[in-house]
N, C-alpha and C. Protein backbone atom coordinates (compact mmCIF):
# COMPACT_ATOMS: atom_id res chain seq x y z
N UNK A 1 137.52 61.69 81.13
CA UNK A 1 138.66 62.55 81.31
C UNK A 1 138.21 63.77 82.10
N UNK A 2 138.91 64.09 83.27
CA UNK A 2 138.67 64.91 83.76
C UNK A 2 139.24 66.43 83.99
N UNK A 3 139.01 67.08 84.03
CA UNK A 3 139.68 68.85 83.70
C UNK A 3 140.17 69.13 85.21
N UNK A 4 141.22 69.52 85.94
CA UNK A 4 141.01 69.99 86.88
C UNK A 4 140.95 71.98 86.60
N UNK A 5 140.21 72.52 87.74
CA UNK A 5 140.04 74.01 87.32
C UNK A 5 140.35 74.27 88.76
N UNK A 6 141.02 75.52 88.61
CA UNK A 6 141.42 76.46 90.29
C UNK A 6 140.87 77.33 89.61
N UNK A 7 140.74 78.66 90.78
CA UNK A 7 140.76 79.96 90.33
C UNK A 7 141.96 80.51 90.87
N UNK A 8 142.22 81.24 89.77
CA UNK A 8 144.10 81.97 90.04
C UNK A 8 143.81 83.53 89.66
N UNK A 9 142.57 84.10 89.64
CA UNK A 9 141.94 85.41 90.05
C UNK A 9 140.93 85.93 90.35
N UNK A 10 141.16 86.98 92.05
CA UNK A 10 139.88 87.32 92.03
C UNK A 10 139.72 88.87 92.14
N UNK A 11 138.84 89.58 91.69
CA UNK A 11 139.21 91.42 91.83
C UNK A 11 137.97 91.96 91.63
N UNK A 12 137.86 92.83 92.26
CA UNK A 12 136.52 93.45 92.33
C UNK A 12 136.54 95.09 91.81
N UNK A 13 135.46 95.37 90.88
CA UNK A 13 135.32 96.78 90.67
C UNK A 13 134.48 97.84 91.70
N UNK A 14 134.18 98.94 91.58
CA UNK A 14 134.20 99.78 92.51
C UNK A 14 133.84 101.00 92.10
N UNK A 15 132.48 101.46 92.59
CA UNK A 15 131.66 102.74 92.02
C UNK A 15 132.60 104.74 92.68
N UNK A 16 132.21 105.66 92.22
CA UNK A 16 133.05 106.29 92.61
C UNK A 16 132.78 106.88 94.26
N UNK A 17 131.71 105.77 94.80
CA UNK A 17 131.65 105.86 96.03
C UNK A 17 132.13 105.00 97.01
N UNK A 18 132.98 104.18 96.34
CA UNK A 18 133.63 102.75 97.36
C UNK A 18 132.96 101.55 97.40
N UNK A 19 131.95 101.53 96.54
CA UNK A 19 130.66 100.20 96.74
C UNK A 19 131.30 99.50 95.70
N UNK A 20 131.19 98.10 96.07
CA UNK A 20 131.88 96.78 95.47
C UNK A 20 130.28 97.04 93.92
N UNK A 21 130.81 96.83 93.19
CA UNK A 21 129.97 96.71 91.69
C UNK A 21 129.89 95.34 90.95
N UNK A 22 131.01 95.19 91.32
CA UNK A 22 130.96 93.33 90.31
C UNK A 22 132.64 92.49 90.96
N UNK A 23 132.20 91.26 91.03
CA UNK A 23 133.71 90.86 91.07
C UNK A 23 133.89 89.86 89.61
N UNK A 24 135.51 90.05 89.40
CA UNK A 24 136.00 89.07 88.06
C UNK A 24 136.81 88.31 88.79
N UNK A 25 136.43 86.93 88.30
CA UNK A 25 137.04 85.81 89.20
C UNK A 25 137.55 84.85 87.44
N UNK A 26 138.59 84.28 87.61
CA UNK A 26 139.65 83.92 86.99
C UNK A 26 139.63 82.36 86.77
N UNK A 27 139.55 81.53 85.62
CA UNK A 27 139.97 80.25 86.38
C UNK A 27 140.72 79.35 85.33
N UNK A 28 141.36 78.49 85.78
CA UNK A 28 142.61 77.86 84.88
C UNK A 28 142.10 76.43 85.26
N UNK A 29 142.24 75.79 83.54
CA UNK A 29 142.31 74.08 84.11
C UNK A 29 142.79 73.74 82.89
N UNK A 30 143.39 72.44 83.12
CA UNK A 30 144.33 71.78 82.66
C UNK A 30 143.77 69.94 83.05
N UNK A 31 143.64 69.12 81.28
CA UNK A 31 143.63 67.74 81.98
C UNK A 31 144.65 66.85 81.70
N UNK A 32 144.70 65.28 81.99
CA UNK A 32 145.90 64.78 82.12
C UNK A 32 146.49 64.48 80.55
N UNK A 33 145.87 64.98 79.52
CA UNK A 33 146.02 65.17 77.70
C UNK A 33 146.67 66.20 77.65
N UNK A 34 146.81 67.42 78.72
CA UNK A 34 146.92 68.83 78.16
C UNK A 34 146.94 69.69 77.84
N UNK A 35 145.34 69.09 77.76
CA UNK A 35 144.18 70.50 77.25
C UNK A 35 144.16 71.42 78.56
N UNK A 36 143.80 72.84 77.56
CA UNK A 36 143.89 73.72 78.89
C UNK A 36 142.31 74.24 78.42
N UNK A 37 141.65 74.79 79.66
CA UNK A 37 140.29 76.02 79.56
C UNK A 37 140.88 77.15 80.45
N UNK A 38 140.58 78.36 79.71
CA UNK A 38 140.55 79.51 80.62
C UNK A 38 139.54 80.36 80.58
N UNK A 39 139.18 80.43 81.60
CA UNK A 39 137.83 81.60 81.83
C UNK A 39 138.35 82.96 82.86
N UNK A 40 137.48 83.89 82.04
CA UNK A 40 137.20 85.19 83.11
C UNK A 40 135.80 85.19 83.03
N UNK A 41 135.31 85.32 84.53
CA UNK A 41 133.79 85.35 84.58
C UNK A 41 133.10 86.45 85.59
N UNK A 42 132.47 87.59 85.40
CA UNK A 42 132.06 88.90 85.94
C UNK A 42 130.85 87.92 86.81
N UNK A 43 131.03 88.38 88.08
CA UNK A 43 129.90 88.31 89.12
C UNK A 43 129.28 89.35 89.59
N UNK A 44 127.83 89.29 89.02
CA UNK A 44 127.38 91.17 89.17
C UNK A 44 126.30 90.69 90.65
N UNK A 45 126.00 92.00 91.20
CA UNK A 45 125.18 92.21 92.12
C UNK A 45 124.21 91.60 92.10
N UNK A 46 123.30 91.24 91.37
CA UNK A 46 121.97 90.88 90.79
C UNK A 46 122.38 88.48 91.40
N UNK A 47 123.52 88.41 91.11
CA UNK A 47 123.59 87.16 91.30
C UNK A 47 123.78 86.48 92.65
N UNK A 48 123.81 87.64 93.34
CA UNK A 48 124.43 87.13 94.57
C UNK A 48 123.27 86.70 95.49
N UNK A 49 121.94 87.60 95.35
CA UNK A 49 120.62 86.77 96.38
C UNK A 49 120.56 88.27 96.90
N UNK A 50 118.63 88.30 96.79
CA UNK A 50 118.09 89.26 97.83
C UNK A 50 118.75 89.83 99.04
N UNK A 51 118.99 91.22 99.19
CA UNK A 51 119.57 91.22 100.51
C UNK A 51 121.09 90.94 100.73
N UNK A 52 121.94 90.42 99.91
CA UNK A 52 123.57 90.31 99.95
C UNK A 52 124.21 91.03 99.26
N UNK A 53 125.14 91.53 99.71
CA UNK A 53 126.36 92.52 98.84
C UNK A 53 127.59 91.95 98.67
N UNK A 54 128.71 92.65 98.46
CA UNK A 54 129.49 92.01 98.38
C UNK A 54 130.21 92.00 99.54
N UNK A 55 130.00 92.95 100.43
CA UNK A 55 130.51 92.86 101.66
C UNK A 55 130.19 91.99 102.76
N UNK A 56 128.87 91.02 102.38
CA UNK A 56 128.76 90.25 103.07
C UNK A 56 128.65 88.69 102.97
N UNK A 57 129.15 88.62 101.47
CA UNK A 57 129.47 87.33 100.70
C UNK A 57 130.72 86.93 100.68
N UNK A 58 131.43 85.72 100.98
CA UNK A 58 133.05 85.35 101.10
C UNK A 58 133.41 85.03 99.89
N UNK A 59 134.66 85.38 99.45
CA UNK A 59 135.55 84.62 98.19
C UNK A 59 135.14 83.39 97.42
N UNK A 60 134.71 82.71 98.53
CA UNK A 60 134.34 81.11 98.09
C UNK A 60 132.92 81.09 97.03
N UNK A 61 131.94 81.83 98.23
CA UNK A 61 130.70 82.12 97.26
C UNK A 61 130.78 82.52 96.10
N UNK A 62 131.57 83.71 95.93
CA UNK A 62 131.67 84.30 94.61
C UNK A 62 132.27 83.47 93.88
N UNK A 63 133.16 82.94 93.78
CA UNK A 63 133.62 81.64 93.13
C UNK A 63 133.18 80.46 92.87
N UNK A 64 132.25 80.28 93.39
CA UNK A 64 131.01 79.29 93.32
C UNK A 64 129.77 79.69 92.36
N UNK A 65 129.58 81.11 92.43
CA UNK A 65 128.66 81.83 91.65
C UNK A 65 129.20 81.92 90.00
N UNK A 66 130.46 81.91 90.11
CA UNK A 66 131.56 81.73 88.74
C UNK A 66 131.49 80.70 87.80
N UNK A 67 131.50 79.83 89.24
CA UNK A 67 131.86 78.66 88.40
C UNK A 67 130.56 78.34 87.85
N UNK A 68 129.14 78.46 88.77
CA UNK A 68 127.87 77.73 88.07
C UNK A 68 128.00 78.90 86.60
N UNK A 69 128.57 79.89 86.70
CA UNK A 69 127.52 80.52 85.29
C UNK A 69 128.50 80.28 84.34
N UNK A 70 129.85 79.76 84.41
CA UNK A 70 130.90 79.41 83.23
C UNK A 70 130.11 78.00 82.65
N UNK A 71 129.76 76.99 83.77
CA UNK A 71 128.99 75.91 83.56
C UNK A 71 128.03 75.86 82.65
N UNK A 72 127.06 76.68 83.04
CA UNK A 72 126.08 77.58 82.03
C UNK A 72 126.68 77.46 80.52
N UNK A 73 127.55 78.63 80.45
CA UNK A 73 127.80 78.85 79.15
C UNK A 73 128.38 77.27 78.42
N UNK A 74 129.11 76.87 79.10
CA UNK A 74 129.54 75.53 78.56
C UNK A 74 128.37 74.08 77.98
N UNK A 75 127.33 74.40 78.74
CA UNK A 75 126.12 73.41 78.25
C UNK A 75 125.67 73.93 76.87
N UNK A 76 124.96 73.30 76.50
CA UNK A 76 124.54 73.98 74.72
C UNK A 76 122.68 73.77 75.05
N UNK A 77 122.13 74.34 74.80
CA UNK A 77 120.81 74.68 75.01
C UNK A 77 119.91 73.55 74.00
N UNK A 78 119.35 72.95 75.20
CA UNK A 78 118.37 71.70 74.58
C UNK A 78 117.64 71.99 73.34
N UNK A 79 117.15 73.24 73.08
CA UNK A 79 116.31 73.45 72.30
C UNK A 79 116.62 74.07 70.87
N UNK A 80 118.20 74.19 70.94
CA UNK A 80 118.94 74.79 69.82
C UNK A 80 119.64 73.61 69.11
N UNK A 81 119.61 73.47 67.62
CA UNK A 81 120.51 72.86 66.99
C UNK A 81 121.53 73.57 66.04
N UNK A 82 122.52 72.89 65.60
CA UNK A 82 123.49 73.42 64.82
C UNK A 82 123.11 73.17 63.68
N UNK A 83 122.97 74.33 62.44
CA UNK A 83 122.67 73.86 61.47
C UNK A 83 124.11 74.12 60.48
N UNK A 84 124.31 73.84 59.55
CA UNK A 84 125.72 73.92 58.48
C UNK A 84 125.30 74.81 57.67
N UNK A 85 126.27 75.80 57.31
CA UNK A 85 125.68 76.59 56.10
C UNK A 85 125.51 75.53 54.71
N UNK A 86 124.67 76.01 53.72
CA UNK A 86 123.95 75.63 52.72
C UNK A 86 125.53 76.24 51.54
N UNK A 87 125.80 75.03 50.80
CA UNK A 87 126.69 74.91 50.11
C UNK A 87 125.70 75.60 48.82
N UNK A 88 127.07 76.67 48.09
CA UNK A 88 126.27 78.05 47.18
C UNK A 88 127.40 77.55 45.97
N UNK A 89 127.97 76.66 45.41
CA UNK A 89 128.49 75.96 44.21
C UNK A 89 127.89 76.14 42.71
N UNK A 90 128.46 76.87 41.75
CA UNK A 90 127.79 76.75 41.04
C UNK A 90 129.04 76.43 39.80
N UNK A 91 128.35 75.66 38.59
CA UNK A 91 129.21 74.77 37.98
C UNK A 91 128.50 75.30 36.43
N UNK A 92 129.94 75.36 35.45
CA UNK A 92 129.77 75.72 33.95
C UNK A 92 130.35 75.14 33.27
């Protein structure tokens, strides 16, 4: 089953000198069940690559940069398991 996802926002913050600081990019999906995901995902300076700002990175990139780190959060970390809390029952 597959999710489709757009992004339906993109907006950028802004230091009190006019310099782009982070962009928040938006994204909506919906699959053919119903289910919906919605993400807001902050793209900071640090992600964009040595040497790039935001003034010289396009919409697409940053949205690409979005999507890998929502991806991210969505994987569950090989090395972590879920454990259940420990049932605290006590009987008289």
């Amino acid at each position: 089953m597959l999710m489709n996802i757009y992004r339906n926002r993109l907006s950028y913050d802004f230091d009190s000198q006019g310099n782009t600081t982070d962009a928040m990019v938006g994204f909506n999906g919906m699959n053919d069940q119903g289910e919906t995901a919605m993400a807001t995902i902050k793209v900071t300076q640090d992600m964009l690559g040595e040497g790039k700002t935001f003034d010289n990175v396009s919409n697409k990139d940053i949205t690409e940069l979005a999507k890998k780190k929502w991806v991210e959060y969505l994987q569950p970390e090989s090395t972590s398991t879920t454990q259940q809390p420990e049932s605290t029952s006590t009987q008289q």
